[in-house]
PDB file of N, CA and C in Angstrom:
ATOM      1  N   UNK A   1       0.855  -1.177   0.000  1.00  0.00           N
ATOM      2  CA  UNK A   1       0.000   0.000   0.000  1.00  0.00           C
ATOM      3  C   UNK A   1       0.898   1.237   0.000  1.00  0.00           C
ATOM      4  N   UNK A   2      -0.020   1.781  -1.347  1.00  0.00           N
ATOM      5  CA  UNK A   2       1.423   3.558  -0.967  1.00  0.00           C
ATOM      6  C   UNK A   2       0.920   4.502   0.212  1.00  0.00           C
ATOM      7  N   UNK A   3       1.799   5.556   0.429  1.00  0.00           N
ATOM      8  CA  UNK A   3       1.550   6.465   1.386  1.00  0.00           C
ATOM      9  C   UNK A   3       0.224   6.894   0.937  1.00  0.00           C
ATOM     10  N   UNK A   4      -0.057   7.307   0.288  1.00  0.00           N
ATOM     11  CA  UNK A   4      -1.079   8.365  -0.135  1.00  0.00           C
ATOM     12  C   UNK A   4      -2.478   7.378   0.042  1.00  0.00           C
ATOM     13  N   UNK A   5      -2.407   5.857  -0.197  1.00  0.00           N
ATOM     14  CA  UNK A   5      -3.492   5.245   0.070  1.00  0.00           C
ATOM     15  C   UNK A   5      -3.821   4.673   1.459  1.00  0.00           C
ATOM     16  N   UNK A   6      -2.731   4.608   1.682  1.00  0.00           N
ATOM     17  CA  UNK A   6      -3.259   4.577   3.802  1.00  0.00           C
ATOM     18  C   UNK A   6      -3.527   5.528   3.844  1.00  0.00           C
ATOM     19  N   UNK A   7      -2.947   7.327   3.677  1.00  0.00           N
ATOM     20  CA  UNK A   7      -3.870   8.643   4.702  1.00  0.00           C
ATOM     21  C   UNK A   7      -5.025   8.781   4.181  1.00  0.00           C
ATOM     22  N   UNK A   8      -5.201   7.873   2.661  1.00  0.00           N
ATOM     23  CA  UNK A   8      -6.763   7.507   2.395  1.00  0.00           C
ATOM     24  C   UNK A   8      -7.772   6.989   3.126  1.00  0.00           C
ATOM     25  N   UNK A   9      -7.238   5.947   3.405  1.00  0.00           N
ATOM     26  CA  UNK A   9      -7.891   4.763   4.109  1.00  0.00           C
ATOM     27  C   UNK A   9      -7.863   5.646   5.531  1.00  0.00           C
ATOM     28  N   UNK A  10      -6.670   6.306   6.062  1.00  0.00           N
ATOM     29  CA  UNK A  10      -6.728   6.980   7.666  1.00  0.00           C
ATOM     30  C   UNK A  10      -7.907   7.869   7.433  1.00  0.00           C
ATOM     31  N   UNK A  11      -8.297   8.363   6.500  1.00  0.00           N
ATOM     32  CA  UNK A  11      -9.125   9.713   6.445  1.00  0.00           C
ATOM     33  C   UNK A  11     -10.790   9.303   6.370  1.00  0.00           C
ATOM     34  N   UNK A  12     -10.840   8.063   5.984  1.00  0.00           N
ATOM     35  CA  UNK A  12     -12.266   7.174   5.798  1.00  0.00           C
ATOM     36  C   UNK A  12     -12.106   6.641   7.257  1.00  0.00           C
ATOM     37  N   UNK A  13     -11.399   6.843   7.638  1.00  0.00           N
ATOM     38  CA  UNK A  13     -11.903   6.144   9.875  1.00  0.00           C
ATOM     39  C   UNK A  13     -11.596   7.595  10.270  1.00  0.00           C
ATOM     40  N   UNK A  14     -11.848   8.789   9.690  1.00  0.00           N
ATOM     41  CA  UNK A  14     -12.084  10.041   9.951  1.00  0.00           C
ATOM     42  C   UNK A  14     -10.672  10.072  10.856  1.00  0.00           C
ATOM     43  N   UNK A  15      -9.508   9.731  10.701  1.00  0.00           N
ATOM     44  CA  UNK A  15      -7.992  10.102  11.520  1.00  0.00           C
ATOM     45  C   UNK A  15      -7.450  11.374  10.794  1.00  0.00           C
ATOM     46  N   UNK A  16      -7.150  12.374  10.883  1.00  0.00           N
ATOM     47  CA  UNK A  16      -6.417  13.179  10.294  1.00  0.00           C
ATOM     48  C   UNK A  16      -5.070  13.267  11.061  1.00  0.00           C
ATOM     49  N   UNK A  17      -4.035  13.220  10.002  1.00  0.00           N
ATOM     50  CA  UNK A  17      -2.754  13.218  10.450  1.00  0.00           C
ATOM     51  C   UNK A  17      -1.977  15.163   9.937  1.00  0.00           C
ATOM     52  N   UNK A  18      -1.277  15.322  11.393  1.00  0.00           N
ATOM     53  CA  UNK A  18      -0.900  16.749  10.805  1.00  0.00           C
ATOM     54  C   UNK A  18       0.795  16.389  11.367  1.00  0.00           C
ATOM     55  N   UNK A  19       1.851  17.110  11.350  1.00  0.00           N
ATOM     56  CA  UNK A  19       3.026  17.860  11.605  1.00  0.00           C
ATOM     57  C   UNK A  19       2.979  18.890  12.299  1.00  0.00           C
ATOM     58  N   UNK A  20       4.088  18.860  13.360  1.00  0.00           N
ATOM     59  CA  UNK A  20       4.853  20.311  13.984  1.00  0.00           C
ATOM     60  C   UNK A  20       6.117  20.440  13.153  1.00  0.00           C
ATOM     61  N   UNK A  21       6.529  21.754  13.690  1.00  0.00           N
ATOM     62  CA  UNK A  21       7.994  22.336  12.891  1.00  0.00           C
ATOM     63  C   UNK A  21       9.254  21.134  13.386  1.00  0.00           C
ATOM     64  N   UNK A  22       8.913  20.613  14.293  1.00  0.00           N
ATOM     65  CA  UNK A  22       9.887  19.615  14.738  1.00  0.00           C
ATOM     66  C   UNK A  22       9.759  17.749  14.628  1.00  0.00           C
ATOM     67  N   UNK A  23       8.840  17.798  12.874  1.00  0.00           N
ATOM     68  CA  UNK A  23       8.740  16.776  12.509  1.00  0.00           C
ATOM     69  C   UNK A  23       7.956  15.704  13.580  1.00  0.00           C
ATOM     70  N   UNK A  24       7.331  16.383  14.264  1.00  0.00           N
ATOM     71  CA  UNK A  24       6.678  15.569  15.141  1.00  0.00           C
ATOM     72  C   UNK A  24       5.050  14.931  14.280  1.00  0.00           C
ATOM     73  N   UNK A  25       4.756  13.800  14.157  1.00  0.00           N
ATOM     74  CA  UNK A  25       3.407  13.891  13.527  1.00  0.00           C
ATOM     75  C   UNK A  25       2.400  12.866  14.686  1.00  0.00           C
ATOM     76  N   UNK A  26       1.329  14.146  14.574  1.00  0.00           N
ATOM     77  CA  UNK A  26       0.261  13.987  15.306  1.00  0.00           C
ATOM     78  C   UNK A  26      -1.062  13.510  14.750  1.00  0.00           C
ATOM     79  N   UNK A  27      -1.670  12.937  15.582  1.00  0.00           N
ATOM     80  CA  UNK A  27      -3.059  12.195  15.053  1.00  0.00           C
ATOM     81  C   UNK A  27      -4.310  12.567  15.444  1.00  0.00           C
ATOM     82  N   UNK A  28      -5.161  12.909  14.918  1.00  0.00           N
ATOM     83  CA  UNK A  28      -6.465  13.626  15.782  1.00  0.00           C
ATOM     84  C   UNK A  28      -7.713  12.225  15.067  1.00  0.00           C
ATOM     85  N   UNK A  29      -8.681  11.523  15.914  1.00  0.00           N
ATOM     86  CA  UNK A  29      -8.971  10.316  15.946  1.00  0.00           C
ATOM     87  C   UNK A  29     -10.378  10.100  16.761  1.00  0.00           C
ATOM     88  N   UNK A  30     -11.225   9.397  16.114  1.00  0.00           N
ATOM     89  CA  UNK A  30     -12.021   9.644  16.819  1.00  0.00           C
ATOM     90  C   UNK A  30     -12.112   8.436  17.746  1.00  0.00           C
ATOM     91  N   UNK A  31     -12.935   8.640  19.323  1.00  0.00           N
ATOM     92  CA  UNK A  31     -12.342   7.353  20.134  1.00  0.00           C
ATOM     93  C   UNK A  31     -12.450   5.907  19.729  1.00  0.00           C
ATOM     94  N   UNK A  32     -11.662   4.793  19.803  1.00  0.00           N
ATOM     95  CA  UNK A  32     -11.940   3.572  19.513  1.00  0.00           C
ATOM     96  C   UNK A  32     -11.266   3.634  18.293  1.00  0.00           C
ATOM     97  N   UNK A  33     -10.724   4.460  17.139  1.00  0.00           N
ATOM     98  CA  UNK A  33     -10.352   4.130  15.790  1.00  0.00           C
ATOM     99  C   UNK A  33      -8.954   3.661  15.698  1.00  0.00           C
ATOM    100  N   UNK A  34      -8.497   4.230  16.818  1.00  0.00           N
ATOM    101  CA  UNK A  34      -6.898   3.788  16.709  1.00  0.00           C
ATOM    102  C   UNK A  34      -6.540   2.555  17.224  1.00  0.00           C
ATOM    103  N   UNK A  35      -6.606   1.698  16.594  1.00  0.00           N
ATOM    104  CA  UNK A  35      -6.352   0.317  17.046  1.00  0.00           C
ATOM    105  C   UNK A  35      -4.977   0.103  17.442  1.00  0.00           C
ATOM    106  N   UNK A  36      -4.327  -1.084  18.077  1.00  0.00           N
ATOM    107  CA  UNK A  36      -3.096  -0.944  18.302  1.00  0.00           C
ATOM    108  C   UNK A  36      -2.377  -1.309  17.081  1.00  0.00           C
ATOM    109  N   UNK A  37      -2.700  -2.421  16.214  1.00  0.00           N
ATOM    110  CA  UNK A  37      -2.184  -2.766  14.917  1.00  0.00           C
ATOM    111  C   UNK A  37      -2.012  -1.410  14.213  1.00  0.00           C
ATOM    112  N   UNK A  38      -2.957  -0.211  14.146  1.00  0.00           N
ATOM    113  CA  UNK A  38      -2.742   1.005  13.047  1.00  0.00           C
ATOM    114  C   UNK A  38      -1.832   1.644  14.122  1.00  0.00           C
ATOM    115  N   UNK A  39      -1.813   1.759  15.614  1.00  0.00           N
ATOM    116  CA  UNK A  39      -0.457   2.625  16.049  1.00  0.00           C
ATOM    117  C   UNK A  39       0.463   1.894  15.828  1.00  0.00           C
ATOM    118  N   UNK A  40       0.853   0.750  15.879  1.00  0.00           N
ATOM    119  CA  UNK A  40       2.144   0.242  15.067  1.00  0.00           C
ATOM    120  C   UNK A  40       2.078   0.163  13.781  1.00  0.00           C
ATOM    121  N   UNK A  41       1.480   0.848  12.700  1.00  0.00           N
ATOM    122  CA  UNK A  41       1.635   0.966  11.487  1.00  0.00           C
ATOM    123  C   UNK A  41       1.972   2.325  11.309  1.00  0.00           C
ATOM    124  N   UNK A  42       1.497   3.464  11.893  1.00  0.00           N
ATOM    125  CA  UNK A  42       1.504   4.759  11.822  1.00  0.00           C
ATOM    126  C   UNK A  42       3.182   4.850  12.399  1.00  0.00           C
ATOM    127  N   UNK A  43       3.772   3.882  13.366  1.00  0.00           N
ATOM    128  CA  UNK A  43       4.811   4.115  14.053  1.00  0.00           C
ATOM    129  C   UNK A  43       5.662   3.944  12.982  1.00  0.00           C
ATOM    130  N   UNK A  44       5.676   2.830  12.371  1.00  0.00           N
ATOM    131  CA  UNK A  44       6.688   2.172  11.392  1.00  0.00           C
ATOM    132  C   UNK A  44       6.590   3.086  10.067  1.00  0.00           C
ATOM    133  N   UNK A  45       5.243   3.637   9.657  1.00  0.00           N
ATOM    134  CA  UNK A  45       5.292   4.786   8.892  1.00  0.00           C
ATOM    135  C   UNK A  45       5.514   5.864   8.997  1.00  0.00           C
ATOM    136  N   UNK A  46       6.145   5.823  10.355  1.00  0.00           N
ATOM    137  CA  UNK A  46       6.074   7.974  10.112  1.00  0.00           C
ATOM    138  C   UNK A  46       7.018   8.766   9.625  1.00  0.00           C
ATOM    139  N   UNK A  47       7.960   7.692   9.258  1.00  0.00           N
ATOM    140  CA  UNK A  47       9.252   8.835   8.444  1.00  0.00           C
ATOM    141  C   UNK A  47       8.959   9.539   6.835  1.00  0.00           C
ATOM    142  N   UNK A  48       7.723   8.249   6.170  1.00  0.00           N
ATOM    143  CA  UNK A  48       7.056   8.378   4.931  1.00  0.00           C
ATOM    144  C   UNK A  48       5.674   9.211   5.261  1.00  0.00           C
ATOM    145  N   UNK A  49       5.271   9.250   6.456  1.00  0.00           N
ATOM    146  CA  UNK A  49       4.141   9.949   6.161  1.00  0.00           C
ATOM    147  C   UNK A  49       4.257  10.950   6.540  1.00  0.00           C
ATOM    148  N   UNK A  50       5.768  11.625   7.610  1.00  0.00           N
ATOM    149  CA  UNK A  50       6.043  13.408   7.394  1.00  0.00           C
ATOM    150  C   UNK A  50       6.324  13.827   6.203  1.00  0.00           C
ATOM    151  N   UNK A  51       7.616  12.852   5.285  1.00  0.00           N
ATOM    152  CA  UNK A  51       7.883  13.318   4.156  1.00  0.00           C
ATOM    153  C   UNK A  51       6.608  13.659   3.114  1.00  0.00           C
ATOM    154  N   UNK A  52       5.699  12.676   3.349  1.00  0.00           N
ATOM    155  CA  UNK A  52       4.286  12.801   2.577  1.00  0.00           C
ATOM    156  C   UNK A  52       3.593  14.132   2.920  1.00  0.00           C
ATOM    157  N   UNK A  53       3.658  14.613   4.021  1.00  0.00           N
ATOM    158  CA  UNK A  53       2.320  15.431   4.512  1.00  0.00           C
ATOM    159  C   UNK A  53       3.446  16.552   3.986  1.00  0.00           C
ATOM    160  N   UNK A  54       4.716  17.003   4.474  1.00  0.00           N
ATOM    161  CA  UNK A  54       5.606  17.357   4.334  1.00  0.00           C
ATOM    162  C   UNK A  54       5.305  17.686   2.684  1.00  0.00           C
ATOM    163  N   UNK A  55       5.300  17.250   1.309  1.00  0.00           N
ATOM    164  CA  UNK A  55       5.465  17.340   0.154  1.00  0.00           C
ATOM    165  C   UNK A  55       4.228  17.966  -0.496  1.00  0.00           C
ATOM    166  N   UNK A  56       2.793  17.447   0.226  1.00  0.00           N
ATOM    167  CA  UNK A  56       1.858  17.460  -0.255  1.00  0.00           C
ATOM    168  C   UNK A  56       1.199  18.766  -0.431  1.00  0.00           C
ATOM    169  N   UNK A  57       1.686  19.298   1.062  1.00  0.00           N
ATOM    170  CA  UNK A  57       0.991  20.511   1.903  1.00  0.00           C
ATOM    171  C   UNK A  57       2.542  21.707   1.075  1.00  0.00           C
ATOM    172  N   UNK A  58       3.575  21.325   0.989  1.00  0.00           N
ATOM    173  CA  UNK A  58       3.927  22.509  -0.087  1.00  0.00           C
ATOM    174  C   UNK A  58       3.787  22.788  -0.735  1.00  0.00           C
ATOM    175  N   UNK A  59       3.494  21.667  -1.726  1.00  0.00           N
ATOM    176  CA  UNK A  59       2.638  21.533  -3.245  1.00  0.00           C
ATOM    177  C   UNK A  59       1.578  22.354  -3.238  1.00  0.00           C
ATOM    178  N   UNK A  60       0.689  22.132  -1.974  1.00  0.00           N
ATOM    179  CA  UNK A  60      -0.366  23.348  -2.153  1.00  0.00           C
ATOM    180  C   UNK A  60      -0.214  24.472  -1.555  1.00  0.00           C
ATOM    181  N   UNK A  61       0.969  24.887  -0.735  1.00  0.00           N
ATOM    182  CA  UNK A  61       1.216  25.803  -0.266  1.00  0.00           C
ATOM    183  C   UNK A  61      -0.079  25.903   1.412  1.00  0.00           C
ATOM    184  N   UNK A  62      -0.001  24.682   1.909  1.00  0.00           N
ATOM    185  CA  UNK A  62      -0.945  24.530   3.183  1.00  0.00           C
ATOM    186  C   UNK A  62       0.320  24.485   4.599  1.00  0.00           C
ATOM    187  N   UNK A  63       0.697  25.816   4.814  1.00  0.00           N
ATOM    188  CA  UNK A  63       1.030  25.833   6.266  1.00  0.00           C
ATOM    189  C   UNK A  63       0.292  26.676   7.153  1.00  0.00           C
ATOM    190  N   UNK A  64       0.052  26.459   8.436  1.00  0.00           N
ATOM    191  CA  UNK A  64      -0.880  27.151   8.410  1.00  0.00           C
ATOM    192  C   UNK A  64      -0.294  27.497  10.322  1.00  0.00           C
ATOM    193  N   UNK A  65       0.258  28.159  11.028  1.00  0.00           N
ATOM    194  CA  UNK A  65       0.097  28.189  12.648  1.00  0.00           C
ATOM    195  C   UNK A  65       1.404  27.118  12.724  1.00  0.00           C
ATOM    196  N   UNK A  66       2.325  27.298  11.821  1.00  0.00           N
ATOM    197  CA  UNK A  66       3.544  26.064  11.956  1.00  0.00           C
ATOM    198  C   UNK A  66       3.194  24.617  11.662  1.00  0.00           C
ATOM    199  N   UNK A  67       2.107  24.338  11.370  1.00  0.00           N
ATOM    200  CA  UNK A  67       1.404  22.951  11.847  1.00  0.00           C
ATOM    201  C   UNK A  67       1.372  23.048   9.567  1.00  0.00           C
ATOM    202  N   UNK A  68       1.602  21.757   9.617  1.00  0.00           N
ATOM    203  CA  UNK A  68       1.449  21.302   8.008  1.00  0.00           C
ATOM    204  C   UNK A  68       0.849  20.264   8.264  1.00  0.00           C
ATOM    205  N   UNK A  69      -0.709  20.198   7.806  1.00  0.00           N
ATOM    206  CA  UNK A  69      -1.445  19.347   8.204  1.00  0.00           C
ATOM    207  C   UNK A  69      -1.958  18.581   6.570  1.00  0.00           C
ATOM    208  N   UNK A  70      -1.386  18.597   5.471  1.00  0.00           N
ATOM    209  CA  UNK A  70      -1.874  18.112   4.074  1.00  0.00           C
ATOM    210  C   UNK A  70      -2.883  18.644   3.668  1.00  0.00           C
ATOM    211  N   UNK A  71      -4.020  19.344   4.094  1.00  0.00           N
ATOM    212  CA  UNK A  71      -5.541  19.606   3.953  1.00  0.00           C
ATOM    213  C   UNK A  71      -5.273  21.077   3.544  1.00  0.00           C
ATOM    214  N   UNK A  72      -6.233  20.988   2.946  1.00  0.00           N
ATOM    215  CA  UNK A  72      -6.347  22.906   2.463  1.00  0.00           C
ATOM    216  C   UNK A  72      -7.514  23.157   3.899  1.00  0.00           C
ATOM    217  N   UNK A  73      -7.515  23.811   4.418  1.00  0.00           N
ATOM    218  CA  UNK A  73      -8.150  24.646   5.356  1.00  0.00           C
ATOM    219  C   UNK A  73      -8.321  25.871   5.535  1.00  0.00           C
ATOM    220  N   UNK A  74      -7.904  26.861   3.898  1.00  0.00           N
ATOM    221  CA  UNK A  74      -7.990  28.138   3.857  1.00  0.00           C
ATOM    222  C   UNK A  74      -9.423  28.464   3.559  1.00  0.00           C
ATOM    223  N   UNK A  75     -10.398  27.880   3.606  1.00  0.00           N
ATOM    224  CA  UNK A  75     -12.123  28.294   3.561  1.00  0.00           C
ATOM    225  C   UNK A  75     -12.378  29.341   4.610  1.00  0.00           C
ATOM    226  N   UNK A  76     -12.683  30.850   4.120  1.00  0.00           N
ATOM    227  CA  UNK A  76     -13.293  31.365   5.189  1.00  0.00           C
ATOM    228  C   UNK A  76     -14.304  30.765   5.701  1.00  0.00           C
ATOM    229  N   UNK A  77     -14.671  31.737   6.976  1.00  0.00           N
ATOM    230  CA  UNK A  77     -16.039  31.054   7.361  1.00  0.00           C
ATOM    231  C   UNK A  77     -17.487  32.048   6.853  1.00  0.00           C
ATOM    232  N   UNK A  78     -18.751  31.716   6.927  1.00  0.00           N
ATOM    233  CA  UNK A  78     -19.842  32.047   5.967  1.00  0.00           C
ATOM    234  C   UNK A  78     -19.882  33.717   7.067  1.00  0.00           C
ATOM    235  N   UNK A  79     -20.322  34.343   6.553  1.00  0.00           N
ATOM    236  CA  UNK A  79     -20.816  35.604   6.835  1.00  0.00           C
ATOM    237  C   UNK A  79     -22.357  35.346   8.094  1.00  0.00           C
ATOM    238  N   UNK A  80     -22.375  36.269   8.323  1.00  0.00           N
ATOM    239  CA  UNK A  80     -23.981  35.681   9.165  1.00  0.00           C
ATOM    240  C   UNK A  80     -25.323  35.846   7.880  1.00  0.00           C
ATOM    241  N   UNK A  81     -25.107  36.477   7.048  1.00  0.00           N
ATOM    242  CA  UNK A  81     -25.745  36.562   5.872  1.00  0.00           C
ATOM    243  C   UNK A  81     -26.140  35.488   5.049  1.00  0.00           C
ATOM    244  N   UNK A  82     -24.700  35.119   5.266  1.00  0.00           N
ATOM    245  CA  UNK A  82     -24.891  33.505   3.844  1.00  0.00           C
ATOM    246  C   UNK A  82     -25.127  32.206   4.997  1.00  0.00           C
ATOM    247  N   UNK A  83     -24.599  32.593   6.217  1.00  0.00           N
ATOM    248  CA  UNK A  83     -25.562  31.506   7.219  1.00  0.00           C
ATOM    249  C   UNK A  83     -26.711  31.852   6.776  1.00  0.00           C
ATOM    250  N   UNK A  84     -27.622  32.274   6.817  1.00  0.00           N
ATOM    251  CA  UNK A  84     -28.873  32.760   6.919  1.00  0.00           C
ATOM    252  C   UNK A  84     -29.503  32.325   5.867  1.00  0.00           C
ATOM    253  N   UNK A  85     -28.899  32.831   4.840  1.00  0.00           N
ATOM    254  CA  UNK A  85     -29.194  32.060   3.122  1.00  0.00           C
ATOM    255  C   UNK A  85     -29.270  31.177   2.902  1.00  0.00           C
ATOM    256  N   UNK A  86     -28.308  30.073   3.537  1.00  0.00           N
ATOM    257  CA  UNK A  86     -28.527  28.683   3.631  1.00  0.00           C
ATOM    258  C   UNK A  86     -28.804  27.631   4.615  1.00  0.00           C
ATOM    259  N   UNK A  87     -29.247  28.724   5.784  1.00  0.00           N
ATOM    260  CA  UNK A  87     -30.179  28.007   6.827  1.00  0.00           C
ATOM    261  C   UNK A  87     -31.912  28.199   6.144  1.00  0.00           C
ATOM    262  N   UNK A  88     -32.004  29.032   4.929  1.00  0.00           N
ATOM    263  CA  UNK A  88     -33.299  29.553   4.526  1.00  0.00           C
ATOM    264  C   UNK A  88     -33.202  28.017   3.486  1.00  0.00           C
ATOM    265  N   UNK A  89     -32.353  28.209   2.806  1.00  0.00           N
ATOM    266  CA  UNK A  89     -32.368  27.489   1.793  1.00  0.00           C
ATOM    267  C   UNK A  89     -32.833  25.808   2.035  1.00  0.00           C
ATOM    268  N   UNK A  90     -32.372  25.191   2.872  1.00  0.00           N
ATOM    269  CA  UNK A  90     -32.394  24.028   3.561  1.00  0.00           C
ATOM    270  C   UNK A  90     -33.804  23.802   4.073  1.00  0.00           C
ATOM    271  N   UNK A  91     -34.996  24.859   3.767  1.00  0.00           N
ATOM    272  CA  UNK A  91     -35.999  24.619   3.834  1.00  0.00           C
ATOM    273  C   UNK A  91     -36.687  24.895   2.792  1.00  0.00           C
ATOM    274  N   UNK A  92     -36.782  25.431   2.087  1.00  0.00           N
ATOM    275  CA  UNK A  92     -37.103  25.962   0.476  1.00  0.00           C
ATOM    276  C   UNK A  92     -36.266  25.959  -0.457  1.00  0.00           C
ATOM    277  N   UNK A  93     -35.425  24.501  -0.684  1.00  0.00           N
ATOM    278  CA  UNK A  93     -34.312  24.671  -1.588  1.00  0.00           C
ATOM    279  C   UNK A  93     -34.927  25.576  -2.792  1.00  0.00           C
ATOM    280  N   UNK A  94     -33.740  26.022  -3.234  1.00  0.00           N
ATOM    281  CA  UNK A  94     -34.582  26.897  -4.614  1.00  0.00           C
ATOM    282  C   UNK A  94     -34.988  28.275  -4.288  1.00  0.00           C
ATOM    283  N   UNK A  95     -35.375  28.587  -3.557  1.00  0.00           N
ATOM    284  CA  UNK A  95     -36.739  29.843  -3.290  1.00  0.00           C
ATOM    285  C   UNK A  95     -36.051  31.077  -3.671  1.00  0.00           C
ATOM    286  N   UNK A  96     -34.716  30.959  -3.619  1.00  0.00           N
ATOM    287  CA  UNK A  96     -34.035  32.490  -4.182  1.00  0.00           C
ATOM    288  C   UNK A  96     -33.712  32.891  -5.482  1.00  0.00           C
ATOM    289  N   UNK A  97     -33.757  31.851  -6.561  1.00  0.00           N
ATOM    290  CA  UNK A  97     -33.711  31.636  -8.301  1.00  0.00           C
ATOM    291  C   UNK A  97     -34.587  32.273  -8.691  1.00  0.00           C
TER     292      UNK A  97
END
């Protein structure tokens, strides 16, 4: 399996893997997903999966607070306006066309 298809497979058991500036890589997980078999896989992988997150997240230019987490996360957030628009919408899909 390549790198890129395990943080696949990590990202479908909802694990997101990020980096500190000191090559440290961290796991955010929801409870019960981290089995001990995937922390000894994540262990034995982590020199390929900093270099990975490491390559991916320059490629897109995703650093973000020191932390290079692979993910684009530059989405502002909605205005209270366009909340509103699409808290409307979600009941009258359509109604503004």
């Amino acid at each position: 399996m390549t790198t890129a298809e395990f943080v696949a497979r990590l990202r479908q058991l909802d694990i997101k893997l990020s980096i500190d500036d000191g090559d440290r890589l961290r796991c955010s997980a929801p409870k019960g997903s981290l089995t001990a078999a995937l922390r000894d896989e994540l262990a034995a992988r982590k020199p390929e999966l900093v270099a990975w997150l490491r390559t991916t997240s320059e490629a897109k230019g995703i650093v973000r607070n020191g932390l290079v987490t692979g993910e684009d996360t530059s989405q502002e957030p909605l205005s209270f306006a366009q909340e509103r628009l699409w808290f409307i919408d979600r009941f009258q899909p359509g109604g503004f066309a």
